[in-house]
N, C-alpha and C. Protein backbone atom coordinates (compact mmCIF):
# COMPACT_ATOMS: atom_id res chain seq x y z
N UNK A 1 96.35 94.73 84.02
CA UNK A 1 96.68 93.88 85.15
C UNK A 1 98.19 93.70 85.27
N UNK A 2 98.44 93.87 84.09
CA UNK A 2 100.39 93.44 83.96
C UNK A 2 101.31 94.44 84.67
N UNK A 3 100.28 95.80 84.18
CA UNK A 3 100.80 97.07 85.10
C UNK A 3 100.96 96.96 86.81
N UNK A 4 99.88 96.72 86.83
CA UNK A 4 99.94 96.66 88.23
C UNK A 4 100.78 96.07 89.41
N UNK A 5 100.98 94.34 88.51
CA UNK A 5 101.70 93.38 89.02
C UNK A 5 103.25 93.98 89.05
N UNK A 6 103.79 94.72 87.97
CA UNK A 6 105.07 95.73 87.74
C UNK A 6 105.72 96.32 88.87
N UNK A 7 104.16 97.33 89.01
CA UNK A 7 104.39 98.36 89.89
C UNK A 7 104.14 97.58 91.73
N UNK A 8 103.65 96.83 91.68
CA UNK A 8 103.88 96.24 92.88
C UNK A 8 105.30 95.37 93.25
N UNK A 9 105.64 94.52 91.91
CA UNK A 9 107.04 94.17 92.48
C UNK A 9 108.10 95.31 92.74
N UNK A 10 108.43 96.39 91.79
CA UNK A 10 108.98 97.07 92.04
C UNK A 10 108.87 97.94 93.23
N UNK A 11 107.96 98.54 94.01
CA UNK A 11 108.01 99.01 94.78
C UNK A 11 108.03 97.63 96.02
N UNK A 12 107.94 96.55 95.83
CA UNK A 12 108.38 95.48 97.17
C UNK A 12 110.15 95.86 96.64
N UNK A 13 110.43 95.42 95.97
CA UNK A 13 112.30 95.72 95.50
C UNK A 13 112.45 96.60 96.51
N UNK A 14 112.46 97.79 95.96
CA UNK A 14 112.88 98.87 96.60
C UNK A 14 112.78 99.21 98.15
N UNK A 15 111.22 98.70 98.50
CA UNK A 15 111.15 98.52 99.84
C UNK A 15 112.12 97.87 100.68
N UNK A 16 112.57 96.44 100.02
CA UNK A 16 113.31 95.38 100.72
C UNK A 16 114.60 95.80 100.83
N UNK A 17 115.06 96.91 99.74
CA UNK A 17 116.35 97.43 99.52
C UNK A 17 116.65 98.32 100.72
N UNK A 18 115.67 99.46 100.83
CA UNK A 18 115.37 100.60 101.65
C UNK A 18 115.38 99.94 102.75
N UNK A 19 115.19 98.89 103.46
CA UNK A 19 114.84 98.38 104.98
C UNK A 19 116.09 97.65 105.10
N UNK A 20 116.71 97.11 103.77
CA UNK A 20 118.26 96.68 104.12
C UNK A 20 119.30 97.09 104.35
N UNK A 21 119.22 98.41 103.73
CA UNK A 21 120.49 99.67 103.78
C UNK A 21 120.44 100.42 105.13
N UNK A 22 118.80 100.63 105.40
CA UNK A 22 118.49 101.19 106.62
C UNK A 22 119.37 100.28 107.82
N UNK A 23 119.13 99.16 107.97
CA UNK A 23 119.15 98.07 108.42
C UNK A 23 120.36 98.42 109.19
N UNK A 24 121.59 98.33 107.97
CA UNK A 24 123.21 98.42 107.67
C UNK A 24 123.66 99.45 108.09
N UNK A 25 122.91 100.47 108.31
CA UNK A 25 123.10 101.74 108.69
C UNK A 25 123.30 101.64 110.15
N UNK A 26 122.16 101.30 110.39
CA UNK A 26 121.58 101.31 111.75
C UNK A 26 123.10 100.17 112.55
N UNK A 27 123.34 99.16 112.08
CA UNK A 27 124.13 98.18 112.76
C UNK A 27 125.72 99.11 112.61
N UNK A 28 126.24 100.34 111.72
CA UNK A 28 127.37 100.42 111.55
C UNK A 28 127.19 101.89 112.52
N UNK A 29 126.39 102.89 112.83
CA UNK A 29 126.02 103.93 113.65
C UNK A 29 125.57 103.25 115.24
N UNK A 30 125.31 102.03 115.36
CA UNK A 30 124.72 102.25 116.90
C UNK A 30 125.77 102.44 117.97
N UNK A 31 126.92 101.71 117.46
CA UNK A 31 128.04 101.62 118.57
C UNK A 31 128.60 102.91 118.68
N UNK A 32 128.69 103.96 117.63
CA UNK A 32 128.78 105.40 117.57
C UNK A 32 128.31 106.03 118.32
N UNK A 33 126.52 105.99 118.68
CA UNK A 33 125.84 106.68 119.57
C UNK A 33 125.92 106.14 120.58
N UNK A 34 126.26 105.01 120.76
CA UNK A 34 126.41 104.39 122.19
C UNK A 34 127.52 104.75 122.95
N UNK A 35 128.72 104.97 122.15
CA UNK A 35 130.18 105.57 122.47
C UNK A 35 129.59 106.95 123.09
N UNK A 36 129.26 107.99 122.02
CA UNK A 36 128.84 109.21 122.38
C UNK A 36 127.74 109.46 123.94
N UNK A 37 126.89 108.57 123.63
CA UNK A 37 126.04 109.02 125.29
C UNK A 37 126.97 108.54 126.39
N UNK A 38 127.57 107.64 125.70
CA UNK A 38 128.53 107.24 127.15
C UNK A 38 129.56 108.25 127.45
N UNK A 39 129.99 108.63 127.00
CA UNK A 39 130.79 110.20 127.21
C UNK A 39 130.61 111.42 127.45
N UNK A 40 129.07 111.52 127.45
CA UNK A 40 128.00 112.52 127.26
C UNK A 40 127.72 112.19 128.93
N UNK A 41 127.27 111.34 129.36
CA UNK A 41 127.16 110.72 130.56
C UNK A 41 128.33 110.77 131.64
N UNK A 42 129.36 110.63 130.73
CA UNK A 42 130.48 110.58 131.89
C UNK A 42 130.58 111.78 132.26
N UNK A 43 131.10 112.75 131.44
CA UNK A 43 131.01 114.29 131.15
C UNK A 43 129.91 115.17 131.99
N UNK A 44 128.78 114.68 132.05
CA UNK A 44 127.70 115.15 133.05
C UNK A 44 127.76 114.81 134.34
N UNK A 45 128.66 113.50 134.99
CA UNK A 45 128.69 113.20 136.25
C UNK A 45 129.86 114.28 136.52
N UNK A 46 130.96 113.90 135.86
CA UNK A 46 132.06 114.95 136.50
C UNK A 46 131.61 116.70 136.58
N UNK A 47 130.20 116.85 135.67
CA UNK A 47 130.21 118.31 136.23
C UNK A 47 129.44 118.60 137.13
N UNK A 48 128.88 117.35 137.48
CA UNK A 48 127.99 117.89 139.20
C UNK A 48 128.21 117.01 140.01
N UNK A 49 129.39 116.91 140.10
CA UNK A 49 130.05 116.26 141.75
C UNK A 49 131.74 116.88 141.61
N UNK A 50 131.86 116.85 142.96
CA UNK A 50 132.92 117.76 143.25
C UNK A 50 134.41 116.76 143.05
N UNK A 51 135.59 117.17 142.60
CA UNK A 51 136.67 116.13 142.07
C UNK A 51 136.51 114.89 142.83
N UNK A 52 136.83 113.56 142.18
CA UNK A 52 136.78 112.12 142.24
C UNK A 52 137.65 111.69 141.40
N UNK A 53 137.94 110.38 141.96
CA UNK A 53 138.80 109.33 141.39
C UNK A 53 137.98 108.57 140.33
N UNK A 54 137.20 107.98 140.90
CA UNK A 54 136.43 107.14 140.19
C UNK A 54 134.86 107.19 140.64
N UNK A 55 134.00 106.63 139.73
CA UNK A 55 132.53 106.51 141.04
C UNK A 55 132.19 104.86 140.80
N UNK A 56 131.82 104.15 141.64
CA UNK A 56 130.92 103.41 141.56
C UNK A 56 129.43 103.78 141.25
N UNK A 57 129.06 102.26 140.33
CA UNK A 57 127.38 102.49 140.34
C UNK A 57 126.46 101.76 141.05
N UNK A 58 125.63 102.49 141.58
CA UNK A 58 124.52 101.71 142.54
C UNK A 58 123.15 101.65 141.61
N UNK A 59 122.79 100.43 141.53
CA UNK A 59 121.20 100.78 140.46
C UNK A 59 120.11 100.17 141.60
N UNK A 60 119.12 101.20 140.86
CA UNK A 60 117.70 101.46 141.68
C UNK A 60 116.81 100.65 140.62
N UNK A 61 115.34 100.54 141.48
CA UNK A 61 114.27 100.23 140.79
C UNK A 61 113.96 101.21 139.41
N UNK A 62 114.38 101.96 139.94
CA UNK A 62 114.39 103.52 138.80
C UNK A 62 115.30 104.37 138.45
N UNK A 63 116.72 103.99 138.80
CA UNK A 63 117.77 105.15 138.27
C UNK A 63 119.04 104.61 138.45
N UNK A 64 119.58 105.10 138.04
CA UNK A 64 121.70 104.74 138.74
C UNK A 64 122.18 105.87 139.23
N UNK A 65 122.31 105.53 140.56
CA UNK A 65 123.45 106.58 141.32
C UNK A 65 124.95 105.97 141.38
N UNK A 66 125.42 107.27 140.72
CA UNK A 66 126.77 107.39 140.34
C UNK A 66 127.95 107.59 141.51
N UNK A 67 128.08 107.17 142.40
CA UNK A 67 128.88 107.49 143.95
C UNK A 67 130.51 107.77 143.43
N UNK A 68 130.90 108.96 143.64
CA UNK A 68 131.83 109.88 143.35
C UNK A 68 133.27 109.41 144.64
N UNK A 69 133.94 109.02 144.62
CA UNK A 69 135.03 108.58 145.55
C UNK A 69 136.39 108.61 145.37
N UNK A 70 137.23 109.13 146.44
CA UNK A 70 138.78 109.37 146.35
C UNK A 70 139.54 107.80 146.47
N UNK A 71 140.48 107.97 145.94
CA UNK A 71 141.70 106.94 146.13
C UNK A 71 141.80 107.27 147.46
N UNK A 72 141.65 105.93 147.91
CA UNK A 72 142.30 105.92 149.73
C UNK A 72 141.02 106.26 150.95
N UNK A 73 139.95 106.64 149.98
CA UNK A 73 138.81 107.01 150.82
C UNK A 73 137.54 106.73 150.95
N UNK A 74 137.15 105.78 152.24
CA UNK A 74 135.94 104.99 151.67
C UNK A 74 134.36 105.92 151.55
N UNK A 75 134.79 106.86 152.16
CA UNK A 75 133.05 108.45 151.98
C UNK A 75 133.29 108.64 150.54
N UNK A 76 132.17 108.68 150.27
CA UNK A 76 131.90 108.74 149.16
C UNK A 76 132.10 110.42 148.81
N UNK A 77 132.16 111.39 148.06
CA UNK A 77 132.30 112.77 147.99
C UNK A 77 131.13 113.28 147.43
N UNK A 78 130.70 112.27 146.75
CA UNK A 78 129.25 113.34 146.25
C UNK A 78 128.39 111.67 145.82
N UNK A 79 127.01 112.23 145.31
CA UNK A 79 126.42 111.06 145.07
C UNK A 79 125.82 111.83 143.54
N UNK A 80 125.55 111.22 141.96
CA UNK A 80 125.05 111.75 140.93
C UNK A 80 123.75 110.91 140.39
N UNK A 81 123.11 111.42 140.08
CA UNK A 81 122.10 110.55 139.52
C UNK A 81 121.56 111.58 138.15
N UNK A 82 120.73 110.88 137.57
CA UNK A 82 120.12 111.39 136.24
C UNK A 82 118.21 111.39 136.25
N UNK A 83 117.91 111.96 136.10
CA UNK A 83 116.68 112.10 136.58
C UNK A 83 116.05 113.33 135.54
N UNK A 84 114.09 112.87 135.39
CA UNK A 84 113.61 113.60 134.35
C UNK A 84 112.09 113.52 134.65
N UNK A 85 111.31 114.29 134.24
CA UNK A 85 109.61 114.57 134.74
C UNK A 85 109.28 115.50 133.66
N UNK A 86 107.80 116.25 133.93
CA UNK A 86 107.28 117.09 133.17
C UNK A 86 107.83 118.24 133.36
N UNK A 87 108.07 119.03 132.27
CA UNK A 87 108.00 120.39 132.44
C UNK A 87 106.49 121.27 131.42
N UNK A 88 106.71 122.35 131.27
CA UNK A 88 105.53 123.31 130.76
C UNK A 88 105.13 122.43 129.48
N UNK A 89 106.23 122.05 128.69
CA UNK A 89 105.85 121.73 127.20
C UNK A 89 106.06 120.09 127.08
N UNK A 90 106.96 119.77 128.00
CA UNK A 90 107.44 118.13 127.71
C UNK A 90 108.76 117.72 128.75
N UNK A 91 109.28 117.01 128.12
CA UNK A 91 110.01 116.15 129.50
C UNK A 91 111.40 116.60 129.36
N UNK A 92 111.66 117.20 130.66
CA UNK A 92 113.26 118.17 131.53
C UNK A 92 113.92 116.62 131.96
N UNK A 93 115.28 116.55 131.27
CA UNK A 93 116.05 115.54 131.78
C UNK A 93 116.95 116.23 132.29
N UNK A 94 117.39 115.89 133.61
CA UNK A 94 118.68 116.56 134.70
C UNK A 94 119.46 115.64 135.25
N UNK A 95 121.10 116.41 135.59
CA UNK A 95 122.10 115.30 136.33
C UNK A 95 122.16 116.11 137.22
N UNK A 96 122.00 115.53 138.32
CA UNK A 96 122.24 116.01 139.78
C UNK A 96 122.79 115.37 140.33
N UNK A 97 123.58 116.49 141.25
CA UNK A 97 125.11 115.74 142.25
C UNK A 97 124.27 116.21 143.57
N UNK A 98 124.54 116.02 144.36
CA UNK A 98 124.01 115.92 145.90
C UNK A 98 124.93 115.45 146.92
N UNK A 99 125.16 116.31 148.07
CA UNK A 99 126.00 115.44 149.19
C UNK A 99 125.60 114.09 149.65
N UNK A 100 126.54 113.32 149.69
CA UNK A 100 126.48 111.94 150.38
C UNK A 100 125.40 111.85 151.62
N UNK A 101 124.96 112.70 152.47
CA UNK A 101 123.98 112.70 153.31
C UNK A 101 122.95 113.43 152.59
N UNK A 102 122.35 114.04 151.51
CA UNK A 102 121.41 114.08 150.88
C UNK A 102 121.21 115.62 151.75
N UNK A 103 122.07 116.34 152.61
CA UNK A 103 121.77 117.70 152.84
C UNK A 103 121.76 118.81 151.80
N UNK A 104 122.26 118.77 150.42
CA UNK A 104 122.40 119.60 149.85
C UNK A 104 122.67 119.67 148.06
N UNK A 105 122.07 120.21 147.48
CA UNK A 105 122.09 119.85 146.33
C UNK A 105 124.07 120.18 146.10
N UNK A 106 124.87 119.45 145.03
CA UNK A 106 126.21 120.43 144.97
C UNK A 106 126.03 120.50 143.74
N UNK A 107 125.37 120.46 141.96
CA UNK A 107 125.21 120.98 140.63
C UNK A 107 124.00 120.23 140.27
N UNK A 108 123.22 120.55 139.54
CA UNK A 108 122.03 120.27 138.78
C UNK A 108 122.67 121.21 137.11
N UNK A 109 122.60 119.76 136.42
CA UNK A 109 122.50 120.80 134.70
C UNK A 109 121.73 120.24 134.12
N UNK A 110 120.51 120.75 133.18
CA UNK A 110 119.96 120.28 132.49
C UNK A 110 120.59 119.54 131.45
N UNK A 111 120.03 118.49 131.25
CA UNK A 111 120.85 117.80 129.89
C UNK A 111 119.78 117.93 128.79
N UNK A 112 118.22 117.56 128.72
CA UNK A 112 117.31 117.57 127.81
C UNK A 112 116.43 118.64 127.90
N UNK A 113 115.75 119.31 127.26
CA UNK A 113 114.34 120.04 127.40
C UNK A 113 113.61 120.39 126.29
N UNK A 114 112.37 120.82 126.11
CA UNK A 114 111.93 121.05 125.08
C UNK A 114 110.81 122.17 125.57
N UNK A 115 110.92 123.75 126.29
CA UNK A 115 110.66 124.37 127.16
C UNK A 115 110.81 125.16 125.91
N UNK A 116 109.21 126.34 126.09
CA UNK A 116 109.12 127.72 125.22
C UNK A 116 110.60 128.02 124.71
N UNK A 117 111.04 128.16 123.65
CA UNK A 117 112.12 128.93 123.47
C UNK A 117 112.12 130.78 123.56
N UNK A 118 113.40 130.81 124.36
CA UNK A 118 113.18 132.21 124.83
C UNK A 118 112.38 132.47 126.27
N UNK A 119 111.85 131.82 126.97
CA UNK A 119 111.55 131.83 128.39
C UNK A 119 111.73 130.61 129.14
N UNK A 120 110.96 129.52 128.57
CA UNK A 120 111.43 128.13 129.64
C UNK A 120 113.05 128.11 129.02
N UNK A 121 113.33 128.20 127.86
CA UNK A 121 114.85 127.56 127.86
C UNK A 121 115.82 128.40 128.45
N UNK A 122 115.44 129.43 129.57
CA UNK A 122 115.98 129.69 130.35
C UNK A 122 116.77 128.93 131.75
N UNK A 123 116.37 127.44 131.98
CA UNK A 123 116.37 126.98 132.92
C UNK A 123 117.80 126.37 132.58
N UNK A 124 118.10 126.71 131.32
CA UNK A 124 119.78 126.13 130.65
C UNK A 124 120.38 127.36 130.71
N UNK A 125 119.88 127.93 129.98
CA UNK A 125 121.17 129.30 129.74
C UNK A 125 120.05 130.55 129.65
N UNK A 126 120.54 131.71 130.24
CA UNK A 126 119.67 132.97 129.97
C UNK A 126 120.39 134.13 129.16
N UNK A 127 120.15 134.32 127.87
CA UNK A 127 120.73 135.01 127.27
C UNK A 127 120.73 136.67 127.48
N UNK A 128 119.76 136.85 127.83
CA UNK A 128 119.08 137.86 128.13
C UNK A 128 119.83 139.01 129.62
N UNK A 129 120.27 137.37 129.87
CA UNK A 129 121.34 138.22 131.36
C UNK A 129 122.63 138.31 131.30
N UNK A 130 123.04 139.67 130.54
CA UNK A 130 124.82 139.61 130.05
C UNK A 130 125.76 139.35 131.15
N UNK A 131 125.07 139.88 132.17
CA UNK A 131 126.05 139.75 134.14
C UNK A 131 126.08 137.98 133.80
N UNK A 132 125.13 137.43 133.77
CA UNK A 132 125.59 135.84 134.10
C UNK A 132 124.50 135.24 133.34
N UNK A 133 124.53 134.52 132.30
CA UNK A 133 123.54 133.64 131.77
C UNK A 133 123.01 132.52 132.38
N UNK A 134 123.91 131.86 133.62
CA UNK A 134 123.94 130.32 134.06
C UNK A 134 123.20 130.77 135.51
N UNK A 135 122.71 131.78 135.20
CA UNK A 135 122.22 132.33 136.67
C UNK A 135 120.90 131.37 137.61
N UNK A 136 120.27 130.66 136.28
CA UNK A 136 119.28 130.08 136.96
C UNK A 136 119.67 128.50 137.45
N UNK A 137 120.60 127.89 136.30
CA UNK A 137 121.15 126.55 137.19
C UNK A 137 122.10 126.55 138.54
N UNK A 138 122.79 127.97 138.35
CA UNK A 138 123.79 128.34 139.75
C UNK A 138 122.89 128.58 140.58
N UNK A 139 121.34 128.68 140.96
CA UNK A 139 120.98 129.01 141.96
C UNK A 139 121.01 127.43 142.72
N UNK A 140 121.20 126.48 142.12
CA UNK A 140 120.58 125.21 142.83
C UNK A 140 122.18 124.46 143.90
N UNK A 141 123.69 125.30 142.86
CA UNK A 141 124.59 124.95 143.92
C UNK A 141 124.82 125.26 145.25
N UNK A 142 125.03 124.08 145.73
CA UNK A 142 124.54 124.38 147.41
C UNK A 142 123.11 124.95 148.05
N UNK A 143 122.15 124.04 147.72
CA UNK A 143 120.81 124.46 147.84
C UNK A 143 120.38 123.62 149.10
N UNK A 144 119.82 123.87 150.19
CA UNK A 144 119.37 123.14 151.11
C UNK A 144 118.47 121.95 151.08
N UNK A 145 118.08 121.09 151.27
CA UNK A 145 117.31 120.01 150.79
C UNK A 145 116.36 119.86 151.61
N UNK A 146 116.41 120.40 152.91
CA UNK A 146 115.38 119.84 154.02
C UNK A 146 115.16 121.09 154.50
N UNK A 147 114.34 122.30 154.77
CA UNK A 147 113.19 121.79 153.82
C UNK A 147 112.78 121.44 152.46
N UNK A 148 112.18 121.13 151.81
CA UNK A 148 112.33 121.08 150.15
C UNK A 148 112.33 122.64 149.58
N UNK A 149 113.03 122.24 148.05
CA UNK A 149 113.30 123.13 147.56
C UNK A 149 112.25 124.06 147.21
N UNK A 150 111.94 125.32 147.39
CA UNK A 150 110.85 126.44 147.41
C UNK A 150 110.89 127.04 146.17
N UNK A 151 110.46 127.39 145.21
CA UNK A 151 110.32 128.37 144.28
C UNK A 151 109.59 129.54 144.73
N UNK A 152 110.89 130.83 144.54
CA UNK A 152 109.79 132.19 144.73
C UNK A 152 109.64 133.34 143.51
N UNK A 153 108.52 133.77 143.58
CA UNK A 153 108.68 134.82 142.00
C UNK A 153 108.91 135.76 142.73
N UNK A 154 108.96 136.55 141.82
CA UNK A 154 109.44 138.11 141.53
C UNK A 154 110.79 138.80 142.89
N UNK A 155 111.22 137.82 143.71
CA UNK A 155 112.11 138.35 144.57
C UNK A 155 113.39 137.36 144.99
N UNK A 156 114.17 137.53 145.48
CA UNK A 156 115.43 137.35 145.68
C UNK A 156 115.34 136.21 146.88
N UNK A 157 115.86 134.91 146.71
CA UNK A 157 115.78 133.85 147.66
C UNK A 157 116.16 134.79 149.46
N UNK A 158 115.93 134.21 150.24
CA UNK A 158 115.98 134.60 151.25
C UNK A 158 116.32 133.68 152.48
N UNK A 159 115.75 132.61 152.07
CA UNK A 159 116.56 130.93 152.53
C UNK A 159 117.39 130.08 151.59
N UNK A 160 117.93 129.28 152.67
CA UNK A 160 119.00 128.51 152.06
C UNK A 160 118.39 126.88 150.93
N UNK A 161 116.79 126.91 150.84
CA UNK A 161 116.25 125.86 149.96
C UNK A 161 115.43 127.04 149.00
N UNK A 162 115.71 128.40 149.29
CA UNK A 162 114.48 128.56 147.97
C UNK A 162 115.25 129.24 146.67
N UNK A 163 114.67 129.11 145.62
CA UNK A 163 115.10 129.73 144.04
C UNK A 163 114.19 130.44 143.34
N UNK A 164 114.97 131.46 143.07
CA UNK A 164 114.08 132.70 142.03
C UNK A 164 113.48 132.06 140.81
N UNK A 165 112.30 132.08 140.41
CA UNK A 165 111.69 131.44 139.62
C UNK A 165 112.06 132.28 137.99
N UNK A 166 111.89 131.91 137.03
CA UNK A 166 112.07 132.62 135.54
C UNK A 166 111.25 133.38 135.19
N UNK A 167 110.92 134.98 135.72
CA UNK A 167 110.21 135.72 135.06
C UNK A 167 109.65 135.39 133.64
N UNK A 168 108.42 134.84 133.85
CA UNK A 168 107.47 134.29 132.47
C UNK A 168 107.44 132.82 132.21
N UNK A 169 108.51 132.43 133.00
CA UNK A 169 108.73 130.69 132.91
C UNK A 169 108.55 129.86 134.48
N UNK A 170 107.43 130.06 135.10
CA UNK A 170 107.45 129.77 136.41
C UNK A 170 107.27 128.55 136.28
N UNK A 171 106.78 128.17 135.16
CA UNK A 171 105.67 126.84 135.37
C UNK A 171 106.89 125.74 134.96
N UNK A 172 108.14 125.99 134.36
CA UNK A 172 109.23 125.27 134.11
C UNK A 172 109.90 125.28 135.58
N UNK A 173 110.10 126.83 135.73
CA UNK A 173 111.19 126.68 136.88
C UNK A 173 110.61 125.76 138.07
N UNK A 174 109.30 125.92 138.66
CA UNK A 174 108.62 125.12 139.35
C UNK A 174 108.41 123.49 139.10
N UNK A 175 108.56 123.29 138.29
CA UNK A 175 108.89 121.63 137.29
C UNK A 175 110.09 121.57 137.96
N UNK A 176 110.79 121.90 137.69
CA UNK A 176 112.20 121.47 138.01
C UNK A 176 112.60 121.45 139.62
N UNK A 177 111.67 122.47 140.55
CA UNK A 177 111.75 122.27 142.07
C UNK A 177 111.31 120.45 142.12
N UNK A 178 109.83 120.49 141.74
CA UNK A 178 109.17 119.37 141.71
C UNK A 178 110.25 118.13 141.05
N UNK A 179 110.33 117.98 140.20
CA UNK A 179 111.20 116.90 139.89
C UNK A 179 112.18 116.41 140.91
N UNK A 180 112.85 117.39 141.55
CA UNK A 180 114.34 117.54 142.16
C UNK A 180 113.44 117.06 143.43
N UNK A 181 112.41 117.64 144.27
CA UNK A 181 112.04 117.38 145.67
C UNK A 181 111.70 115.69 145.35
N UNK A 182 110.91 115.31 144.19
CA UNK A 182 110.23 113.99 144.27
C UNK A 182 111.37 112.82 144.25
N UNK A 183 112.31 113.49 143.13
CA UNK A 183 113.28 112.48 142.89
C UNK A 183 114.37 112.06 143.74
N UNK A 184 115.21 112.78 144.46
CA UNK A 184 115.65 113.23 145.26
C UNK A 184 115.05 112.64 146.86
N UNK A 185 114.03 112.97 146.81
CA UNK A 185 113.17 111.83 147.97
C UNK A 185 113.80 110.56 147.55
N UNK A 186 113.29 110.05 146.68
CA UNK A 186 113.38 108.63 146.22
C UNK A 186 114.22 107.95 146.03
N UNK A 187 115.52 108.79 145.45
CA UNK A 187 117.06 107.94 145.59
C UNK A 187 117.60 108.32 146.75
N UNK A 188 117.12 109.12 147.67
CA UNK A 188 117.68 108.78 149.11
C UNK A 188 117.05 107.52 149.45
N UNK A 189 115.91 107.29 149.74
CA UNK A 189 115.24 106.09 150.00
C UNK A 189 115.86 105.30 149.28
N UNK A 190 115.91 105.04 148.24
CA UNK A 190 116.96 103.32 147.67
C UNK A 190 118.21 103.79 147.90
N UNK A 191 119.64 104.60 148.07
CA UNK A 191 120.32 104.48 148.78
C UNK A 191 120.74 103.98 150.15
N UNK A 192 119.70 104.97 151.05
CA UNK A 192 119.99 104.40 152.07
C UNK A 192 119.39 103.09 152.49
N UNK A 193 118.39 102.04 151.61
CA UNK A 193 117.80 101.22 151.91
C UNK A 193 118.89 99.87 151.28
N UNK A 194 119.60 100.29 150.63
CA UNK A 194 121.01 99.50 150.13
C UNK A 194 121.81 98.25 150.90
């Protein structure tokens, strides 16, 4: 019985130790990662909106649009938001810049994914294509918005809203139309309802 009582205080010790250090950890790293996404964040607005001074933030029921604006100029130059849905395997997080009238996509980059490696994680970088790896996020600069964005396989866009889908990865590249048409709906609607 004496054993037992032993081996139970000792492993409460250690427990209480382990959840305190953790603890200490956790309080001396958060402001670290908090620094980092915030820079990570900033860093993603400036690469899908076209040069700005500063942006204001507008918050939604569901997102923050990032409004991109010159010194001296009250139009806004681009509008950014952050936005994320299903893809084939799990959840595609994206920053998208868009014109101020919502006519046109101006950069989409993936920031998160967790897409087949070697076919969905094509929708970041394509290794496979020595001419241009970024070939599949460059299709979305300057992409038409109205009608919505089209995914087509096996051939070469032909309008100004549709994109070549990822030979073997349709079901990503098509995620990512979908995300962009739904979301994209929706922060126009709380923008312009502002």
């Amino acid at each position: 019985m004496k054993t037992i009582v032993k081996m139970i205080v000792v492993l409460t010790a250690i427990s209480l130790l382990s959840g305190g250090l953790l603890s200490s950890l956790d309080s001396y790293t958060a402001p670290r990662i908090a620094e980092n996404r915030m820079k990570q964040l900033k860093a993603a607005i400036a690469e899908v909106l076209p040069k700005y001074d500063y942006y204001d933030e507008f918050k939604t029921k569901t997102s923050v649009i990032y409004v991109g604006k010159l010194n001296g100029v009250e139009e806004p130059v681009g509008l950014a938001f952050k936005t994320a849905g299903n893809g084939f395997q799990g959840k595609i997080v994206m920053m998208v810049g868009v014109k101020p009238d919502f006519s046109e996509v101006i950069k989409m980059r993936v920031l998160e994914q967790v897409e087949t490696p070697g076919l969905g994680t094509k929708i970041v970088v394509d290794p496979s294509n020595k001419e241009n790896p970024l070939w599949f996020p460059e299709q979305f600069e300057g992409l038409i918005l109205n009608p919505a964005i089209e995914v087509i396989k096996n051939l070469k866009p032909e309008k100004d809203n549709q994109i070549q889908a990822i030979a073997g990865a349709t079901i990503s590249s098509q995620a990512i139309a979908n995300i962009l048409n739904e979301q994209i709906a929706e922060v126009k609607r709380a923008y312009e309802a502002r």
